[in-house]
N, C-alpha and C. Protein backbone atom coordinates (compact mmCIF):
# COMPACT_ATOMS: atom_id res chain seq x y z
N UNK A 1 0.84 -1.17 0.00
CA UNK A 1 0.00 0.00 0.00
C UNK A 1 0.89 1.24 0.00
N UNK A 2 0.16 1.89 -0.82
CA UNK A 2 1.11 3.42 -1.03
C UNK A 2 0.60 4.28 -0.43
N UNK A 3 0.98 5.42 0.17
CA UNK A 3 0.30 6.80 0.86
C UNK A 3 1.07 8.16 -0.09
N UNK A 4 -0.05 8.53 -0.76
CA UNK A 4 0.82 9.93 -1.33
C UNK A 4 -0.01 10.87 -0.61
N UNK A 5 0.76 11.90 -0.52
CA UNK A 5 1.26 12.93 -0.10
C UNK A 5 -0.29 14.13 -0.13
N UNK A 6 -0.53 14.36 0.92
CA UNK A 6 -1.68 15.89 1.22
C UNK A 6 -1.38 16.68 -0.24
N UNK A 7 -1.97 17.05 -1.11
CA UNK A 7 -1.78 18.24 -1.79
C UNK A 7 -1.38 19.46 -0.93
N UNK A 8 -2.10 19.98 0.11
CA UNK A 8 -1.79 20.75 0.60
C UNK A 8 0.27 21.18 1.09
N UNK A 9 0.02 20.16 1.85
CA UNK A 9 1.46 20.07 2.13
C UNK A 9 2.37 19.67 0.77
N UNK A 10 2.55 19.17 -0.22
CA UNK A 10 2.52 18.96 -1.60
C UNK A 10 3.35 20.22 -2.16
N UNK A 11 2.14 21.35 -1.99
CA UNK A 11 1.92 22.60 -2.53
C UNK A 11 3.29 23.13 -1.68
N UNK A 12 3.04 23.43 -0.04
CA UNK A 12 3.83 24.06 0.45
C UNK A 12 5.12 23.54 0.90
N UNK A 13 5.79 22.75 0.18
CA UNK A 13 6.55 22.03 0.33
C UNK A 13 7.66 22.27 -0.86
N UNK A 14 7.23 23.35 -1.84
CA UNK A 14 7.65 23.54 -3.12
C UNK A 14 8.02 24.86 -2.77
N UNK A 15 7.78 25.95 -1.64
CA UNK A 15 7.30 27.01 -1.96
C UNK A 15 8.37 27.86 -0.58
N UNK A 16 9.10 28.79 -1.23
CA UNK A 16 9.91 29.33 -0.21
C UNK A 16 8.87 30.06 0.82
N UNK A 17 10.12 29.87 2.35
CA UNK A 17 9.13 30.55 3.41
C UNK A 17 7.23 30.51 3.47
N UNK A 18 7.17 29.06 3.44
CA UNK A 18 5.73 29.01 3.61
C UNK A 18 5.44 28.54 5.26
N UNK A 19 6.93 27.80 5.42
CA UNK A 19 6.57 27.16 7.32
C UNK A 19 7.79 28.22 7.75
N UNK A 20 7.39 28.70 8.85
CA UNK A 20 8.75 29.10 9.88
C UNK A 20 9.83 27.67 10.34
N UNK A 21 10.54 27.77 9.92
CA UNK A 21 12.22 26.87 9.83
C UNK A 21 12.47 26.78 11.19
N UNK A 22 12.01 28.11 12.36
CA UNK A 22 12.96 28.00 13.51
C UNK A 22 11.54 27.26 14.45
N UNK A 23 10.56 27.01 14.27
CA UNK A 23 9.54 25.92 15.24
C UNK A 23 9.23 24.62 14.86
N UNK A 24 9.20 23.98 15.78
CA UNK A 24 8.71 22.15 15.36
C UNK A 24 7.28 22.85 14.03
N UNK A 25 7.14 22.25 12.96
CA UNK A 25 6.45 21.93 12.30
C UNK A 25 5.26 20.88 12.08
N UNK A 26 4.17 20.59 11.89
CA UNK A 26 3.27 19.18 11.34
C UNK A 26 3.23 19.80 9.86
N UNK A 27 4.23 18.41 9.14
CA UNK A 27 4.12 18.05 7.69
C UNK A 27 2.99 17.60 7.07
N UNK A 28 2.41 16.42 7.68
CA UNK A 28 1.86 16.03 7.29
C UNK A 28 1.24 14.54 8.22
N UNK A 29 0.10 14.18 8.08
CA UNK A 29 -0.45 13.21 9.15
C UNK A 29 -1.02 11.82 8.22
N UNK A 30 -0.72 10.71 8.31
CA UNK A 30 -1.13 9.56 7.53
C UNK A 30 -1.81 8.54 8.33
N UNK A 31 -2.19 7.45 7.92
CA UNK A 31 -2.70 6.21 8.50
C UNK A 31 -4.11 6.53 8.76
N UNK A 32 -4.72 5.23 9.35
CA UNK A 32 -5.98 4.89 9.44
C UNK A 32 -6.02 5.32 11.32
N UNK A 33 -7.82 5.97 11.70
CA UNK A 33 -7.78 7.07 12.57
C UNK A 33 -6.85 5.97 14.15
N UNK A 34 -7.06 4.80 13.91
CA UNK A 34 -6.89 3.79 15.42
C UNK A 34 -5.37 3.86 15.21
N UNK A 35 -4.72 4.35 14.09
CA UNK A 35 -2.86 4.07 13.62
C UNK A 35 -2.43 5.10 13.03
N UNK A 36 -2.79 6.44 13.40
CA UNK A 36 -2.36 7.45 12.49
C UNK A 36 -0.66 7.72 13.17
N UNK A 37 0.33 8.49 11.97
CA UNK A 37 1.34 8.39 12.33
C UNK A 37 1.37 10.09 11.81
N UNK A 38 2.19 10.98 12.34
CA UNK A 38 2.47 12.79 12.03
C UNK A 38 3.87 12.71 11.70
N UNK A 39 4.25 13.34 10.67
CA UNK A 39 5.55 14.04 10.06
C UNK A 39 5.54 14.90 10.27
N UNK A 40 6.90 15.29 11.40
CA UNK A 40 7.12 16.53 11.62
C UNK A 40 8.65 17.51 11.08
N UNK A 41 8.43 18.65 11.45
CA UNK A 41 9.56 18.90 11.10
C UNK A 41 10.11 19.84 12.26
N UNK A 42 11.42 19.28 12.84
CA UNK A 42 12.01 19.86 13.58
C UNK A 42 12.49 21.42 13.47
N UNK A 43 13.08 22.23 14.52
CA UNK A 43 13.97 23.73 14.29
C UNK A 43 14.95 23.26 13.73
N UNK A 44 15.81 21.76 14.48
CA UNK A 44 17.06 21.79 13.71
C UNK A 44 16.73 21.58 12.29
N UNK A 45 15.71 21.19 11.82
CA UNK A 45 15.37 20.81 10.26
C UNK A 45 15.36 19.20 9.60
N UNK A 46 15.17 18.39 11.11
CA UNK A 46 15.17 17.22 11.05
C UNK A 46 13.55 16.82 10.69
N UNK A 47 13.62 16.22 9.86
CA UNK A 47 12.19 15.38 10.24
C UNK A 47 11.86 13.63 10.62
N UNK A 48 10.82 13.74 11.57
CA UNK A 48 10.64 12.64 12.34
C UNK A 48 9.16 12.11 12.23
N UNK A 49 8.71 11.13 12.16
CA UNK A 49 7.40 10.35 11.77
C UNK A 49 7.05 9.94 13.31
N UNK A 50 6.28 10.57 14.19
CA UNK A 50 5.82 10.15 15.73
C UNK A 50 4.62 9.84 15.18
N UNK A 51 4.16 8.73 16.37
CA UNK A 51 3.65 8.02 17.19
C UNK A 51 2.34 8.66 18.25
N UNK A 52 1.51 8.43 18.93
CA UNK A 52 1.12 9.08 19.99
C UNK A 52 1.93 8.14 20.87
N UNK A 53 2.36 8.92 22.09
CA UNK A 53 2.99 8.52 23.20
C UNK A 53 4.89 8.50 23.16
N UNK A 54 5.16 8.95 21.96
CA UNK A 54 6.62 9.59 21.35
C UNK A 54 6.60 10.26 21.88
N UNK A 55 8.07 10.86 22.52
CA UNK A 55 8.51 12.11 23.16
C UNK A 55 9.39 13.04 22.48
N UNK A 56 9.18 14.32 22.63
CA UNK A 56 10.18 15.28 21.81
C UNK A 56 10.68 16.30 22.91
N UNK A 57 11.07 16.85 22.16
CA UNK A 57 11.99 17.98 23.81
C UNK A 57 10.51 18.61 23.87
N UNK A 58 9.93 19.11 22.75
CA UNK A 58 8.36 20.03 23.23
C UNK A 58 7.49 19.42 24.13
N UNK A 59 7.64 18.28 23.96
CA UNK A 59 6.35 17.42 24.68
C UNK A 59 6.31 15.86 24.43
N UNK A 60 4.93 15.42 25.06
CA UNK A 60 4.53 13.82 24.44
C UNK A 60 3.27 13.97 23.70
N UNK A 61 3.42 13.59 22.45
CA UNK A 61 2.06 13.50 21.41
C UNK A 61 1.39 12.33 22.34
N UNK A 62 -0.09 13.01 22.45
CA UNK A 62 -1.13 12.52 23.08
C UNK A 62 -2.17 12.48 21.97
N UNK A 63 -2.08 13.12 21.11
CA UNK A 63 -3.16 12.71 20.61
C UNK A 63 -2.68 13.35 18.64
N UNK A 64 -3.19 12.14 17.78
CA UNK A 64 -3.04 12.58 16.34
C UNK A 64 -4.32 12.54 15.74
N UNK A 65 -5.18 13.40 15.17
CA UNK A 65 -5.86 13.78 14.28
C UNK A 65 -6.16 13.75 12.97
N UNK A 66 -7.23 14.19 12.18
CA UNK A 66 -7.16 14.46 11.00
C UNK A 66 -6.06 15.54 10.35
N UNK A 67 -5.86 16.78 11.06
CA UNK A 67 -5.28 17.69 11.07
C UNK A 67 -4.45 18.10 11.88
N UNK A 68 -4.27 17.67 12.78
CA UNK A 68 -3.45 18.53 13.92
C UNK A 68 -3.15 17.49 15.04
N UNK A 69 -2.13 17.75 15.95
CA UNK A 69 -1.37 16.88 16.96
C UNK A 69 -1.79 17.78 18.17
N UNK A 70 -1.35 16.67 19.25
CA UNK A 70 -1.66 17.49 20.57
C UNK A 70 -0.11 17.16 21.50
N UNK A 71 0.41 17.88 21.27
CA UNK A 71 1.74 17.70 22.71
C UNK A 71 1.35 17.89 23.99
N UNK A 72 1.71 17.58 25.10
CA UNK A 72 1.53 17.48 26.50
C UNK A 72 3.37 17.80 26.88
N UNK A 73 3.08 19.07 27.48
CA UNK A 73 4.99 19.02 28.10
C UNK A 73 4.45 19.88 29.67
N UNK A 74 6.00 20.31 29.75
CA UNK A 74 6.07 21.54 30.89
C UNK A 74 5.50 22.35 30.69
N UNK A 75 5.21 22.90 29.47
CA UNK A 75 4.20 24.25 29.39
C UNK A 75 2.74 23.67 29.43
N UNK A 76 2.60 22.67 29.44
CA UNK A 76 0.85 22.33 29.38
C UNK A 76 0.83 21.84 27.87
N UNK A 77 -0.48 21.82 27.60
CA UNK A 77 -0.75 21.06 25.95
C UNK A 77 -0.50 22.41 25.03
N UNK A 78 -0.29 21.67 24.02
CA UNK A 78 0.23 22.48 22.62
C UNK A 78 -0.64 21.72 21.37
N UNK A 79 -1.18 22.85 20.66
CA UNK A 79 -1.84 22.15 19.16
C UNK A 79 -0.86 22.18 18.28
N UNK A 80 -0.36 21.93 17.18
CA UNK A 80 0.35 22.26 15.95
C UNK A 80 -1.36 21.64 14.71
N UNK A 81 -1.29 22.45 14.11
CA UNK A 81 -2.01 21.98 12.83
C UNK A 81 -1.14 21.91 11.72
N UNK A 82 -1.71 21.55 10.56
CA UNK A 82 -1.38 21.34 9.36
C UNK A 82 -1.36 22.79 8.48
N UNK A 83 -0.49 23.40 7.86
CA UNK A 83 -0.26 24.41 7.09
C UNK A 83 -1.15 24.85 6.62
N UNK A 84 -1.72 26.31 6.57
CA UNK A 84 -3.26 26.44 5.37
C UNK A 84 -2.98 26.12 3.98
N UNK A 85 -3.81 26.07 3.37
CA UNK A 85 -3.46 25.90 1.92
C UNK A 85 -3.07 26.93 1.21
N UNK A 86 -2.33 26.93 0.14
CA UNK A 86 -1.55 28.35 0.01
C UNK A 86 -2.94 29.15 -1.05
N UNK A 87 -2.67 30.67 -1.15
CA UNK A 87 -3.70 31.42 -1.69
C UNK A 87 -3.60 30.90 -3.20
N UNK A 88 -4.60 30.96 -3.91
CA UNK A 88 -4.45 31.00 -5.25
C UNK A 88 -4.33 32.59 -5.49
N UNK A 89 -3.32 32.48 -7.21
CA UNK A 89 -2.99 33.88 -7.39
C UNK A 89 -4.11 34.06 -8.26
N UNK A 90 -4.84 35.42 -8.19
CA UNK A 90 -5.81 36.23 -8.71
C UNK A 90 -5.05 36.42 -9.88
């Protein structure tokens, strides 16, 4: 089985300065809702495929979505969503 790729993220993935480089990122989110897995993208510019219950220096993913992740750290919970879709040009 193959998984291609969100258009969305697709789009902004081509496209200078569409994510800020210096915050953890969500690339992109795959799998079926009981096994979903999030691509993220690190500050250092690493990217990593978590889990719920994976730990990162931000937090522990508690929860993966259609769209968006939930971290649990020292600061309390954190959302990250998925990138908007970029504007079409008029």
């Amino acid at each position: 089985m193959t998984e291609q790729t969100n258009k969305t993220t697709a789009d902004l993935a081509t496209q200078r300065g569409a994510l800020p480089l210096r915050n953890l990122q969500l690339l992109g989110i795959a799998g079926p809702e009981e096994n979903r897995r999030a691509l993220l993208r690190t500050a250092g510019g690493q990217t990593r495929l978590v889990h719920v219950g994976d730990s990162l220096r931000q937090g522990t993913i508690v929860a993966i979505g259609e769209d968006r992740i939930i971290l649990n750290g020292g600061m309390g919970q954190r959302t990250l969503t998925l990138p908007d879709a970029p504007k079409a040009a008029a």
